[in-house]
N, C-alpha and C. Protein backbone atom coordinates (compact mmCIF):
# COMPACT_ATOMS: atom_id res chain seq x y z
N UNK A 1 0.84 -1.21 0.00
CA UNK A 1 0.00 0.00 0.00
C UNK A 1 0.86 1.25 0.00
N UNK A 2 2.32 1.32 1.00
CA UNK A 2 3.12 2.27 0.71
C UNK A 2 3.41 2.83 -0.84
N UNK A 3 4.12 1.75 -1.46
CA UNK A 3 4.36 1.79 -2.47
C UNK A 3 3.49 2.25 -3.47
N UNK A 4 2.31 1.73 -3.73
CA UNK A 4 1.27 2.59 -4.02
C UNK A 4 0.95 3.71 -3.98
N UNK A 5 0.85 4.33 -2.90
CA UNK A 5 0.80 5.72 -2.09
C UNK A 5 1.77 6.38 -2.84
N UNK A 6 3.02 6.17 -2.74
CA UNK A 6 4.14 6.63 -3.60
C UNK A 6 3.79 6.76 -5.15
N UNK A 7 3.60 6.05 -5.89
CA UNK A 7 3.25 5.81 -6.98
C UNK A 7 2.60 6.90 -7.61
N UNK A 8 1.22 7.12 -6.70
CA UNK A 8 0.02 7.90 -6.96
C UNK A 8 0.48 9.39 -6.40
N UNK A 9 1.42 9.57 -5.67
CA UNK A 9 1.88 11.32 -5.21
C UNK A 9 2.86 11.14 -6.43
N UNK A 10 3.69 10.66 -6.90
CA UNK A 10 4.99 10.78 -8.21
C UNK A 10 3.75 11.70 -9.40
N UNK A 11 2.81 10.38 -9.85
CA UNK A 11 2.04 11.01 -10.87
C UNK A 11 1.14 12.22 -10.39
N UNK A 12 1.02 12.55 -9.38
CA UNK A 12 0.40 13.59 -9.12
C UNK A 12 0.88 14.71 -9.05
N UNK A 13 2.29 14.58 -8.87
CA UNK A 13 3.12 16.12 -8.83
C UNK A 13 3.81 15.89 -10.25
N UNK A 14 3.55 15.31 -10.89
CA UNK A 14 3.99 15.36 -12.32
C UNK A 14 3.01 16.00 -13.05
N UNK A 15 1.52 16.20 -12.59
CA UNK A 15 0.33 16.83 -13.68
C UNK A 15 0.28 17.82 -13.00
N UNK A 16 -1.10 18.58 -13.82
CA UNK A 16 -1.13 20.04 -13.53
C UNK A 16 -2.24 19.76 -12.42
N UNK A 17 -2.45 20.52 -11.20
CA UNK A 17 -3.26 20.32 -10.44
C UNK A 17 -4.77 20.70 -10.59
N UNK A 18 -5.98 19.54 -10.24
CA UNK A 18 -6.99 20.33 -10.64
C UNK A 18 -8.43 20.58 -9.77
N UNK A 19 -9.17 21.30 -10.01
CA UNK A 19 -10.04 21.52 -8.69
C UNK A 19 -10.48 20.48 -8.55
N UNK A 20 -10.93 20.00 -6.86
CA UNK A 20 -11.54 18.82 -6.62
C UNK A 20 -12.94 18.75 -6.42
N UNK A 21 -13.68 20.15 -6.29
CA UNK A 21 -14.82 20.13 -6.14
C UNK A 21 -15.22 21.63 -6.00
N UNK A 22 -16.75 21.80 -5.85
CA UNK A 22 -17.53 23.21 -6.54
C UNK A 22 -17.85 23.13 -8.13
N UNK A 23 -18.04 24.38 -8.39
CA UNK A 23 -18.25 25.04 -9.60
C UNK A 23 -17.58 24.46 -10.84
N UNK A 24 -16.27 24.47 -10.26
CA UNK A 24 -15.23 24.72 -11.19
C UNK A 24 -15.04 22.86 -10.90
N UNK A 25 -15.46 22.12 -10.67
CA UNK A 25 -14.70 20.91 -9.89
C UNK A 25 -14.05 20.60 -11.58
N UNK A 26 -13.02 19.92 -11.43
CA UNK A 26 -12.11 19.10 -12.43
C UNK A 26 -11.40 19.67 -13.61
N UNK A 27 -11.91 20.97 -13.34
CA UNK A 27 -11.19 22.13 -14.33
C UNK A 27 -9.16 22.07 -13.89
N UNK A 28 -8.60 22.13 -14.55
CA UNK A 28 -6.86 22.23 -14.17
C UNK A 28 -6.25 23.66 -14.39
N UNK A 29 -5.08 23.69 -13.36
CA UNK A 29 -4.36 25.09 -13.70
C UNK A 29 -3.12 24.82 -13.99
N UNK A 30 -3.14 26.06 -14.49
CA UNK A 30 -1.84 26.22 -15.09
C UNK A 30 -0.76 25.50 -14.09
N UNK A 31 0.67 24.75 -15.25
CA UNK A 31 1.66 24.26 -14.40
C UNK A 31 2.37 24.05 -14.81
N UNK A 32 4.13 23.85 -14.09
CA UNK A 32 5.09 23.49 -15.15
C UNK A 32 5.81 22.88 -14.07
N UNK A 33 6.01 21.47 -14.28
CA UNK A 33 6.26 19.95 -13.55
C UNK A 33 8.21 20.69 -13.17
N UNK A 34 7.81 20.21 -11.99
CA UNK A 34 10.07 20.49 -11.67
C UNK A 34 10.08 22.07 -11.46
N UNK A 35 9.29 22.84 -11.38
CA UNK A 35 9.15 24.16 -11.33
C UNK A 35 9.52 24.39 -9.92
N UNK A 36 9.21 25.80 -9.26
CA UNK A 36 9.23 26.68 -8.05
C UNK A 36 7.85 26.06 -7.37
N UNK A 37 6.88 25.48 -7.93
CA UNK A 37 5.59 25.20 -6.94
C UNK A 37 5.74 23.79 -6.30
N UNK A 38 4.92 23.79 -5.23
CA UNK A 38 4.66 22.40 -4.38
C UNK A 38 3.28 22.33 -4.40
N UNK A 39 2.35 22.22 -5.13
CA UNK A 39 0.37 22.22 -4.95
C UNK A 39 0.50 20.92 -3.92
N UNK A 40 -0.66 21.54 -3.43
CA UNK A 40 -1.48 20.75 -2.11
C UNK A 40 -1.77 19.57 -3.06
N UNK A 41 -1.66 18.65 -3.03
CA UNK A 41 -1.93 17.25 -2.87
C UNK A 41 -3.64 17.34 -2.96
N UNK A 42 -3.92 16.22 -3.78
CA UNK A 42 -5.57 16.87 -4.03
C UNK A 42 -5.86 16.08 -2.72
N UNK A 43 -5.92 15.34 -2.41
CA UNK A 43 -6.59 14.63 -0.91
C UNK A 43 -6.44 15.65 0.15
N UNK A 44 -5.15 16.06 0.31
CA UNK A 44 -4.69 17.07 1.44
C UNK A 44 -6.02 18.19 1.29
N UNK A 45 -6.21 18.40 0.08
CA UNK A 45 -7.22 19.87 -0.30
C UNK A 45 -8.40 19.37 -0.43
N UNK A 46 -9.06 18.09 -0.65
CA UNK A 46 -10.47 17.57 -0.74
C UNK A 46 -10.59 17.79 1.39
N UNK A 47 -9.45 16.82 2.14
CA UNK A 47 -9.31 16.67 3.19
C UNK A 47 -9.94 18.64 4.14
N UNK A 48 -8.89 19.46 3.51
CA UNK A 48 -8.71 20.69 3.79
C UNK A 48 -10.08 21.69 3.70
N UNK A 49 -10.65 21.34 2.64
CA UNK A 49 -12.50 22.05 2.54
C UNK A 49 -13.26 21.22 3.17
N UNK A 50 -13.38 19.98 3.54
CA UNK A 50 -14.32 19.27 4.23
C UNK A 50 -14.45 20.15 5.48
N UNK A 51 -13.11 20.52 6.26
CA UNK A 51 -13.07 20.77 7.25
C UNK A 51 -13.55 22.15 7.76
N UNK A 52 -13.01 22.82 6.64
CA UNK A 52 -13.68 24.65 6.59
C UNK A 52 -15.38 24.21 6.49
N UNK A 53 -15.64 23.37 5.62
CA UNK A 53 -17.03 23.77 5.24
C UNK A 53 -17.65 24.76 5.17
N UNK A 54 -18.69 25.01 5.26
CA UNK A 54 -19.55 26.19 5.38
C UNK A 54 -18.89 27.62 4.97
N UNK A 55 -17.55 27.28 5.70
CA UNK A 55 -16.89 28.76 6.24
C UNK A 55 -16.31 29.09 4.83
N UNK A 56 -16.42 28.95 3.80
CA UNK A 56 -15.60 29.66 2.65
C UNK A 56 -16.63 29.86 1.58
N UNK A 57 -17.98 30.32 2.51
CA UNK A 57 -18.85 30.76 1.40
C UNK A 57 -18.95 31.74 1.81
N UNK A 58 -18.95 33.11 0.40
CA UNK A 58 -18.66 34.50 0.80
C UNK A 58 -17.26 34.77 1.31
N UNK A 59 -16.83 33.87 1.64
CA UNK A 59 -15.10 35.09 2.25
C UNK A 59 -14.01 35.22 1.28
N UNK A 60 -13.43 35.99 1.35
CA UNK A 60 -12.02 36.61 0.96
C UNK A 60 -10.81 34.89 1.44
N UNK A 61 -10.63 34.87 -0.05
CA UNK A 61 -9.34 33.76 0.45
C UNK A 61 -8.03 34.72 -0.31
N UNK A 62 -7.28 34.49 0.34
CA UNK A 62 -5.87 35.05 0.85
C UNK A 62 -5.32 33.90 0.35
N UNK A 63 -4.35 33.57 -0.59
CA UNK A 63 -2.88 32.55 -0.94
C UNK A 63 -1.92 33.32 -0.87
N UNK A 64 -1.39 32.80 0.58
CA UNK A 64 0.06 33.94 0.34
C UNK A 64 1.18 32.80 0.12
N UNK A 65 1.16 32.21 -0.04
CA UNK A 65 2.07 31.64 -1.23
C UNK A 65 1.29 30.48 -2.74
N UNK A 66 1.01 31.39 -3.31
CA UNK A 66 -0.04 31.37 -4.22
C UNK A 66 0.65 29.31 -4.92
N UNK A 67 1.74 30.03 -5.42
CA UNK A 67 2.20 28.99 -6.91
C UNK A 67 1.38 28.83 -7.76
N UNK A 68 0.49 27.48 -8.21
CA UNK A 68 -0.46 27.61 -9.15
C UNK A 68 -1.78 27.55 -8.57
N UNK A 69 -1.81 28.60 -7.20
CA UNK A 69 -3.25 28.72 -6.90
C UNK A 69 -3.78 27.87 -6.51
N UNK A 70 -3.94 26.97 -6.69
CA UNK A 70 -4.79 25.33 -6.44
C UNK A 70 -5.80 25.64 -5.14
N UNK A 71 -5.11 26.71 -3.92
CA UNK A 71 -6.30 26.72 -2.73
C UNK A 71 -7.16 27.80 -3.21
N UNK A 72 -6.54 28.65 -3.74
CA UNK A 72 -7.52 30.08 -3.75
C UNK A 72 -8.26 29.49 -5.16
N UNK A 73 -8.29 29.19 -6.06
CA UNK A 73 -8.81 28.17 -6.85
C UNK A 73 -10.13 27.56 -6.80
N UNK A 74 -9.65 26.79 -5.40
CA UNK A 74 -10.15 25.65 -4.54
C UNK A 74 -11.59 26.92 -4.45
N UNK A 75 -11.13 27.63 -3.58
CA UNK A 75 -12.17 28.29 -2.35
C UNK A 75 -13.21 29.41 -3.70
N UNK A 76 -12.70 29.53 -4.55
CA UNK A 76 -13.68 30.45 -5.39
C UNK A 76 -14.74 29.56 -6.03
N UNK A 77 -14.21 28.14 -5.98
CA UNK A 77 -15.03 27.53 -7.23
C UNK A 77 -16.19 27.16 -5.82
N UNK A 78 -15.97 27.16 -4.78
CA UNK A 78 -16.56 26.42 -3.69
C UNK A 78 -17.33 27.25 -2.98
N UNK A 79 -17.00 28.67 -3.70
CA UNK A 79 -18.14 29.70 -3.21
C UNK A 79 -17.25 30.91 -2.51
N UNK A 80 -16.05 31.23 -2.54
CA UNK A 80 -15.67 32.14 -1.92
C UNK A 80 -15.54 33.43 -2.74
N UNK A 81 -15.87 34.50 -2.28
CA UNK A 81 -16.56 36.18 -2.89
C UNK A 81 -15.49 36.06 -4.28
N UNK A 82 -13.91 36.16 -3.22
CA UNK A 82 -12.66 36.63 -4.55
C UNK A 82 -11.96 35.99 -4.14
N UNK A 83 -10.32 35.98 -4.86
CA UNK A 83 -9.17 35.63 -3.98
C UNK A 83 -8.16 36.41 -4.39
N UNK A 84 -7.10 36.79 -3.54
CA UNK A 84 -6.23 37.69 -3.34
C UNK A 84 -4.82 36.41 -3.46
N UNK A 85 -4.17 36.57 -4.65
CA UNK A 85 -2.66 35.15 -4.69
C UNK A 85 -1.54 35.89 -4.87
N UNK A 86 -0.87 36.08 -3.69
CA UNK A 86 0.23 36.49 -3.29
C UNK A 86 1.58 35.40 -3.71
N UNK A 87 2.10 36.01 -4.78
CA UNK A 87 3.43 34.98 -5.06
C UNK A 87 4.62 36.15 -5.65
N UNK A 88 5.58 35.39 -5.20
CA UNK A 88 7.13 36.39 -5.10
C UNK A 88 7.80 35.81 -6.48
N UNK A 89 7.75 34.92 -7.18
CA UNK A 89 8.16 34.90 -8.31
C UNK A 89 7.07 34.98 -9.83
N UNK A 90 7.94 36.43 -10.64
CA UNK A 90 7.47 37.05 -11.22
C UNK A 90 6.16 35.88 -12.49
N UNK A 91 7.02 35.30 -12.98
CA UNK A 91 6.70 34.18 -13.90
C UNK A 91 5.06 33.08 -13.77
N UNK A 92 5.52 33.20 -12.16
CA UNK A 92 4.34 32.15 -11.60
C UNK A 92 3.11 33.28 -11.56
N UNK A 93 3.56 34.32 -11.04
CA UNK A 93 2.05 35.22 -10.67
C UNK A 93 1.58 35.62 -12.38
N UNK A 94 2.37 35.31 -13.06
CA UNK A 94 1.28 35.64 -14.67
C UNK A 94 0.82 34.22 -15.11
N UNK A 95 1.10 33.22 -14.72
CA UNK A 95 0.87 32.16 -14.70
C UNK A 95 -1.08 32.05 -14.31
N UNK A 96 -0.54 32.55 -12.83
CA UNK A 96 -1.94 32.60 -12.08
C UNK A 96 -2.99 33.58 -12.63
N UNK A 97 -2.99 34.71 -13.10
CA UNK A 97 -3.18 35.41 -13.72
C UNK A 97 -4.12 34.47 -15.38
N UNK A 98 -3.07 34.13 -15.83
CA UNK A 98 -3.50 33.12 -16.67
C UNK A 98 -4.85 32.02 -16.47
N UNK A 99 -4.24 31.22 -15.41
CA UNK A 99 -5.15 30.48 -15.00
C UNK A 99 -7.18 31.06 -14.84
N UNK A 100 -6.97 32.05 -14.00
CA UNK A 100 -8.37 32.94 -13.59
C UNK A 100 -8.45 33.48 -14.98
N UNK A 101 -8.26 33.82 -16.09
CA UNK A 101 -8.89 33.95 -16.87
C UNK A 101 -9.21 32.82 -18.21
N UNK A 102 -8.43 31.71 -17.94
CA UNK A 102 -8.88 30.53 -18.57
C UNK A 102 -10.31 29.86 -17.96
N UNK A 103 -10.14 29.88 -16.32
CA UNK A 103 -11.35 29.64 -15.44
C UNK A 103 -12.43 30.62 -15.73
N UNK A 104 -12.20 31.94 -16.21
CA UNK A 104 -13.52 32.80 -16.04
C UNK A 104 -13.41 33.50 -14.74
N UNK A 105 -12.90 33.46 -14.19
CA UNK A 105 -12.74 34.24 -12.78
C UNK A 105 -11.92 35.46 -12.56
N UNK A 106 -11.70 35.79 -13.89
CA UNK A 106 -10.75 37.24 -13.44
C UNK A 106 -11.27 38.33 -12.80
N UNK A 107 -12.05 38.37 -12.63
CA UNK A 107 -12.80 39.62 -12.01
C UNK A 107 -13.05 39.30 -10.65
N UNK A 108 -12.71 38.41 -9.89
CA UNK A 108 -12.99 37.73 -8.66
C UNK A 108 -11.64 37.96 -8.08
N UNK A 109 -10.39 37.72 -9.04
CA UNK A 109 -9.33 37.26 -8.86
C UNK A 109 -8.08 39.01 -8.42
N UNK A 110 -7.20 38.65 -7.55
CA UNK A 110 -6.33 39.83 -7.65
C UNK A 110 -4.80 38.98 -7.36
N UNK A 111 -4.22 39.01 -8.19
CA UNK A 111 -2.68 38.73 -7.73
C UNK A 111 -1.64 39.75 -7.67
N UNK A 112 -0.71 39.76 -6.35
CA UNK A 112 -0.39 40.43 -6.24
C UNK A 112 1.48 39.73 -5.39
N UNK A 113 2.42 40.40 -7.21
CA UNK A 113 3.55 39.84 -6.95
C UNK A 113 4.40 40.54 -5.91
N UNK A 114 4.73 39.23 -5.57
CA UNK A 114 5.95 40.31 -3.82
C UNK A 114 6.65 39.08 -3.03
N UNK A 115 7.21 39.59 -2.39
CA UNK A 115 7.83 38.70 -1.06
C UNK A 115 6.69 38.33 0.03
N UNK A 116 5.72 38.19 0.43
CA UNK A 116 4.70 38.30 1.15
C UNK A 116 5.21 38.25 2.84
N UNK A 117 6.28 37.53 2.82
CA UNK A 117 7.12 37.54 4.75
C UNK A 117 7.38 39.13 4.46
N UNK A 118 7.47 40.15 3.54
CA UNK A 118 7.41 41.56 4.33
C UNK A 118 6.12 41.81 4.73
N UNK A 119 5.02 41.22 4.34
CA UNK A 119 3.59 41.94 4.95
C UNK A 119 3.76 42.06 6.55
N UNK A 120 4.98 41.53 7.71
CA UNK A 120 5.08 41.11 9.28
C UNK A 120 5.20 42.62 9.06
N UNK A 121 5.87 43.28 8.27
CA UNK A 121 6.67 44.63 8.58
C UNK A 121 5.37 46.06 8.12
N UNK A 122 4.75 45.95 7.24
CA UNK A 122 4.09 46.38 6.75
C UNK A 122 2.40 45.75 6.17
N UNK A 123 1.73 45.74 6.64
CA UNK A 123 0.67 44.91 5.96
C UNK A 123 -0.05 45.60 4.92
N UNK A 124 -0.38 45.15 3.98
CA UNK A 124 -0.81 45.66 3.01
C UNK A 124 -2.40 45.84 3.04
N UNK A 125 -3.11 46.78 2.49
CA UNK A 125 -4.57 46.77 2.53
C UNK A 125 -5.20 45.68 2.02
N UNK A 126 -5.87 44.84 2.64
CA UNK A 126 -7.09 43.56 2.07
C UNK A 126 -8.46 43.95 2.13
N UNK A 127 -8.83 43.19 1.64
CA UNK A 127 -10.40 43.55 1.36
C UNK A 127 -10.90 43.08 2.93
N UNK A 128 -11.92 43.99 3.70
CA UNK A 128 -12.71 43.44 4.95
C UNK A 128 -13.86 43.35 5.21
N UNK A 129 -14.62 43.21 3.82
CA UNK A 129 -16.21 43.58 3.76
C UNK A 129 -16.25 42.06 4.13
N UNK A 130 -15.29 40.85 4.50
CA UNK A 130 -15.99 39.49 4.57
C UNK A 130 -14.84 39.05 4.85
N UNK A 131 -15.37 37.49 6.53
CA UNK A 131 -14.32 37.16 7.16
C UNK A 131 -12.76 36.80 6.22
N UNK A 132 -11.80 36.11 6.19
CA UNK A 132 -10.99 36.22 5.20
C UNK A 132 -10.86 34.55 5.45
N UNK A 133 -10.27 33.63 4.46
CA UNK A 133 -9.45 32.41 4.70
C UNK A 133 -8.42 32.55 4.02
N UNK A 134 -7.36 32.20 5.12
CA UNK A 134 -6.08 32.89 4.86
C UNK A 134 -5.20 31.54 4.91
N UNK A 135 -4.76 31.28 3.69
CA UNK A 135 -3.73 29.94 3.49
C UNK A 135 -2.21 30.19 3.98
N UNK A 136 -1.71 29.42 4.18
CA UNK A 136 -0.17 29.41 4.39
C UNK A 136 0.11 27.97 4.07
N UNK A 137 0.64 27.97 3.07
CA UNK A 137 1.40 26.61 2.41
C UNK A 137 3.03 27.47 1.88
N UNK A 138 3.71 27.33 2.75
CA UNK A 138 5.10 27.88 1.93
C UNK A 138 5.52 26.89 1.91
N UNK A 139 7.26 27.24 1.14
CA UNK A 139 8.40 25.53 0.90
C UNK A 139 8.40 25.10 2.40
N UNK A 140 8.65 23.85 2.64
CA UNK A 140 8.39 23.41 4.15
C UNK A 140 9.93 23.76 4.23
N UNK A 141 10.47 23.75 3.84
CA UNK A 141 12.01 24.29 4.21
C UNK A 141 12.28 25.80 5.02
N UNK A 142 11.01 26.80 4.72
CA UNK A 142 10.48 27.89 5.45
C UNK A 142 10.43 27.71 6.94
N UNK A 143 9.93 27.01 7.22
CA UNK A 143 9.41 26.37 8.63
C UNK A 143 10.68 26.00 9.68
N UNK A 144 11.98 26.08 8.92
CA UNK A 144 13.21 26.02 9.82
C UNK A 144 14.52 27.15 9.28
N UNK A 145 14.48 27.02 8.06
CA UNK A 145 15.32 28.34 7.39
C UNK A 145 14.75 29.42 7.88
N UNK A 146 13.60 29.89 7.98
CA UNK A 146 12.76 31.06 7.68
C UNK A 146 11.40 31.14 8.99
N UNK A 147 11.88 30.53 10.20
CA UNK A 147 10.81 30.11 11.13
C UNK A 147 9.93 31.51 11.48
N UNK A 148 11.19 32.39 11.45
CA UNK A 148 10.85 33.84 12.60
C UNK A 148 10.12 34.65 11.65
N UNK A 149 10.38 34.49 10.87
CA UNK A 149 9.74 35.60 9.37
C UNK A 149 8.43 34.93 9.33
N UNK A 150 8.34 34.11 9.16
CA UNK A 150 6.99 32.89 8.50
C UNK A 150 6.09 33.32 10.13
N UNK A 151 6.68 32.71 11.53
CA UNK A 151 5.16 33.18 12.25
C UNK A 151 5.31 34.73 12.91
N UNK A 152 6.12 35.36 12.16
CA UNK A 152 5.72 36.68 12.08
C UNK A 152 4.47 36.99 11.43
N UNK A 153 4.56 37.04 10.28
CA UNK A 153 3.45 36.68 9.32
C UNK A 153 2.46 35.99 9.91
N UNK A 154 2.42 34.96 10.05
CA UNK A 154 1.21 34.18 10.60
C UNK A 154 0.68 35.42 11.31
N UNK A 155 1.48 36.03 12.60
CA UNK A 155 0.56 36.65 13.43
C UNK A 155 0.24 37.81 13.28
N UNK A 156 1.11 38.46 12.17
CA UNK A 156 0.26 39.48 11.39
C UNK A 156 -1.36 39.71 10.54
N UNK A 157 -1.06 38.20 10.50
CA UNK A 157 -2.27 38.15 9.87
C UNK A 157 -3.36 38.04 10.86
N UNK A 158 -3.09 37.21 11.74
CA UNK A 158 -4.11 36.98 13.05
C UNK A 158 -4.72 38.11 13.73
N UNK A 159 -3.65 39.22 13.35
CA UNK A 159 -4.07 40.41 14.33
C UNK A 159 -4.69 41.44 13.01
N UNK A 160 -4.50 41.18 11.99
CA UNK A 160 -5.52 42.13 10.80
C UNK A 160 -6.57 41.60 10.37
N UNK A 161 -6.45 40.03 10.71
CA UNK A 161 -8.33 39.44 10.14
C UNK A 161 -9.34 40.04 10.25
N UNK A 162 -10.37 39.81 9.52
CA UNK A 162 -12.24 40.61 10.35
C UNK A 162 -12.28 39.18 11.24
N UNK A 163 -13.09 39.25 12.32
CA UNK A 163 -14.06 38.76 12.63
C UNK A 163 -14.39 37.42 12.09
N UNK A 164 -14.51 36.55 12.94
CA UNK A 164 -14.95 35.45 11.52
C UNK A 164 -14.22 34.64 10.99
N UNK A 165 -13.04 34.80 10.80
CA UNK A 165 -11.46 34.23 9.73
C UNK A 165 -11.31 33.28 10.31
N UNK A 166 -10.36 32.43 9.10
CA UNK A 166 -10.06 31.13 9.39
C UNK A 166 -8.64 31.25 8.66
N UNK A 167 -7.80 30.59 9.50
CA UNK A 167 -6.28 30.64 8.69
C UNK A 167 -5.65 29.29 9.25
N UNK A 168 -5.47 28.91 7.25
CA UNK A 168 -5.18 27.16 7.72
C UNK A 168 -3.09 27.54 7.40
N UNK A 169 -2.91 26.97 8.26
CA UNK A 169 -1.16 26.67 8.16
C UNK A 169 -0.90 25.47 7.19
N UNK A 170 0.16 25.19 6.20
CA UNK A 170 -0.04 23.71 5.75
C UNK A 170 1.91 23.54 6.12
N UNK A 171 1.64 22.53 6.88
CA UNK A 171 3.28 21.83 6.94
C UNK A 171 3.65 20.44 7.10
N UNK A 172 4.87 20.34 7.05
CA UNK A 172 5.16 18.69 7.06
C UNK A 172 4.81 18.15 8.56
N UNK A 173 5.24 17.05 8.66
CA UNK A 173 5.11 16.63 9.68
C UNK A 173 6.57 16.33 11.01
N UNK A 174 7.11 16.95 10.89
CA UNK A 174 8.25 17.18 11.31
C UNK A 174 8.32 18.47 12.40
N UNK A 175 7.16 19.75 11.10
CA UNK A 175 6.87 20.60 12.37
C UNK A 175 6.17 20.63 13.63
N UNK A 176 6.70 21.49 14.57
CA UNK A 176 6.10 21.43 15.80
C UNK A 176 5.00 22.63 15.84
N UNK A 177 4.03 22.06 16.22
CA UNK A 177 2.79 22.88 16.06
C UNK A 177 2.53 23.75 17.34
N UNK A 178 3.07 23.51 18.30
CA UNK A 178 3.44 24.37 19.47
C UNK A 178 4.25 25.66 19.08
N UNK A 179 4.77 25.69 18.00
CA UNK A 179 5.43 26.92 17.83
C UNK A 179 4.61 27.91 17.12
N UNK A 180 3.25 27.23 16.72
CA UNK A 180 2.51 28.25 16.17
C UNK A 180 2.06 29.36 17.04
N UNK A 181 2.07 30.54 16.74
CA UNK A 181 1.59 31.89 17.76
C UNK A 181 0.12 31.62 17.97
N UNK A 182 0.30 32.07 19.28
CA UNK A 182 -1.49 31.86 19.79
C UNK A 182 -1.71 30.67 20.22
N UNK A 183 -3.49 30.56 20.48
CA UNK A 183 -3.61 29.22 21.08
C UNK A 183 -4.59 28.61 20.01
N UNK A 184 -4.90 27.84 20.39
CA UNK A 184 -6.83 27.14 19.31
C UNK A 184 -6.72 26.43 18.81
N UNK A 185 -4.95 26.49 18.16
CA UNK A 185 -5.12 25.43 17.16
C UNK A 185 -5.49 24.31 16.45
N UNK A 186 -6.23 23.62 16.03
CA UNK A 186 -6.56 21.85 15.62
C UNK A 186 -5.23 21.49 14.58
N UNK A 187 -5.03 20.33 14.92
CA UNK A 187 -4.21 19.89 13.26
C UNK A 187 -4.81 18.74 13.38
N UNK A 188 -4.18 18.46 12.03
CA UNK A 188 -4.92 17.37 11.52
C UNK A 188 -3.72 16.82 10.51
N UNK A 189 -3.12 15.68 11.44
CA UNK A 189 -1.97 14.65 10.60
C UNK A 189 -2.70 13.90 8.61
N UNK A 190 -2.20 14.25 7.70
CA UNK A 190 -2.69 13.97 6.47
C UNK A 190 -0.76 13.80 5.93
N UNK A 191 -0.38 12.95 6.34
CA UNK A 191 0.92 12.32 5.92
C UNK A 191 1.48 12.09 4.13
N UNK A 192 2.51 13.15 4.16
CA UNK A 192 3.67 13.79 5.24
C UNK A 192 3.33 14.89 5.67
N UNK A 193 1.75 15.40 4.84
CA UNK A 193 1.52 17.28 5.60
C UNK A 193 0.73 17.01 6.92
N UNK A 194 0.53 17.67 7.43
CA UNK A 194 -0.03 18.03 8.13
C UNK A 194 -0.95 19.63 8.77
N UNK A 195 -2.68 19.56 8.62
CA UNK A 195 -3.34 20.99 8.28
C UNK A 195 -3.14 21.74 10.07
N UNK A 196 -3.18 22.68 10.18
CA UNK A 196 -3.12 23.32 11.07
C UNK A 196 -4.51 24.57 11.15
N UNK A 197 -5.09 24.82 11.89
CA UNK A 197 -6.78 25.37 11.39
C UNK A 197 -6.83 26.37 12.59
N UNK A 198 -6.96 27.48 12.52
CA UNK A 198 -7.45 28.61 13.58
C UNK A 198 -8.68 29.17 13.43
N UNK A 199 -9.75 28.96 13.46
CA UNK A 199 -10.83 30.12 13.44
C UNK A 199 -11.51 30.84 14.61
C-alpha cells in the first residue's frame, strides 16, 4: 500500500493540479512539472475544505504563497466572494493570472507579486467587507530556514483578520505545532503534511 501511495503522489506532482470540487470541480491550472511550486496534494485539499465547510462561502481567500493557486482556486469555485494570490516569483504570478482567466474568474481574482514575509513589517490593505481564509502553504524548508519571518506573518495576519477568519497553516510533519503563535489550534496529521486550522 506504501508503495502505491508513492506511486500515486509521483504522478500527481507530475500533472497540472486540478479543482476537486464546486463550480469549477475538475477544471486544471496552469503548471510546469520540476518548477518553483509544491500544490497541495488533491486529498490534502479535498481533506482541507471538508473541514472549513460552510466557512468559505462568501469570504475573501488570501494565498500567500499562491504557486499555481490550487487553494484560492479551490475556495472560489466552492463559493468564496474573490481571492487575493500572493506569489514572489514574477513568472508564476502571470501564470496565475492566466489560470483565472482561462477559469472565467478574473474579475474575482487579484494577484499580487511580492515577497509576502514583508507583509510582518508592513501589511498591506485587504479587502474586509468578509471574514478572510487565509492559506499558508510555503516551501516546508520555510518552517526552519525562515521560522521567525513565516510566524511573524502568521501573526500578522491573526491580528488584521475581520471577525470570523479562518487561517489554515499547511506543513510537514516534522513541524512542531506548538510553535505556532497563539492558542486554538486543531491539526490534523494527512501524511507527510499536516493541516493546522485557527478560526
Amino acid at each position: 500500500m506504501a508503495r502505491h501511495r508513492k506511486v500515486l503522489d509521483s504522478d500527481e506532482a507530475a500533472s497540472a493540479p486540478r479543482i476537486v470540487g464546486g463550480e469549477l470541480r475538475g477544471r486544471t491550472l496552469e503548471f510546469a512539472p520540476a518548477a518553483r511550486t509544491r500544490p497541495m496534494k488533491d486529498r490534502v485539499r479535498e481533506t482541507l475544505f471538508d473541514l472549513i465547510g460552510p466557512g468559505v462561502k462568501g469570504a475573501v481567500a488570501v494565498d500567500l504563497f499562491a504557486g499555481t493557486g490550487a487553494l484560492g482556486f479551490e475556495a472560489l469555485s466552492r463559493g468564496a466572494a474573490q481571492a487575493v494570490f500572493c506569489e514572489r516569483h514574477f513568472p508564476t504570478a502571470d501564470a496565475l493570472r492566466r489560470s483565472a482567466r482561462q477559469l472565467g474568474v478574473e474579475g474575482r481574482v487579484e494577484v499580487r507579486p511580492g515577497d509576502v514575509l514583508l507583509w510582518a513589517k508592513k501589511m498591506p490593505p485587504l479587502p474586509v467587507s468578509a471574514p478572510w481564509l487565509v492559506f499558508v502553504s510555503p516551501p516546508w524548508s520555510f518552517f526552519s530556514e525562515r521560522a521567525d519571518d513565516l510566524m511573524a506573518l502568521i501573526t500578522a495576519m491573526m491580528t488584521a483578520a475581520p471577525a470570523g477568519s479562518t487561517i489554515v497553516v499547511e506543513s510537514d510533519d516534522t513541524f512542531d505545532a506548538a510553535t505556532l503563535p497563539g492558542t486554538g489550534w486543531a491539526s490534523r496529521p494527512i501524511p507527510p503534511a499536516v493541516l493546522h486550522l485557527l478560526s
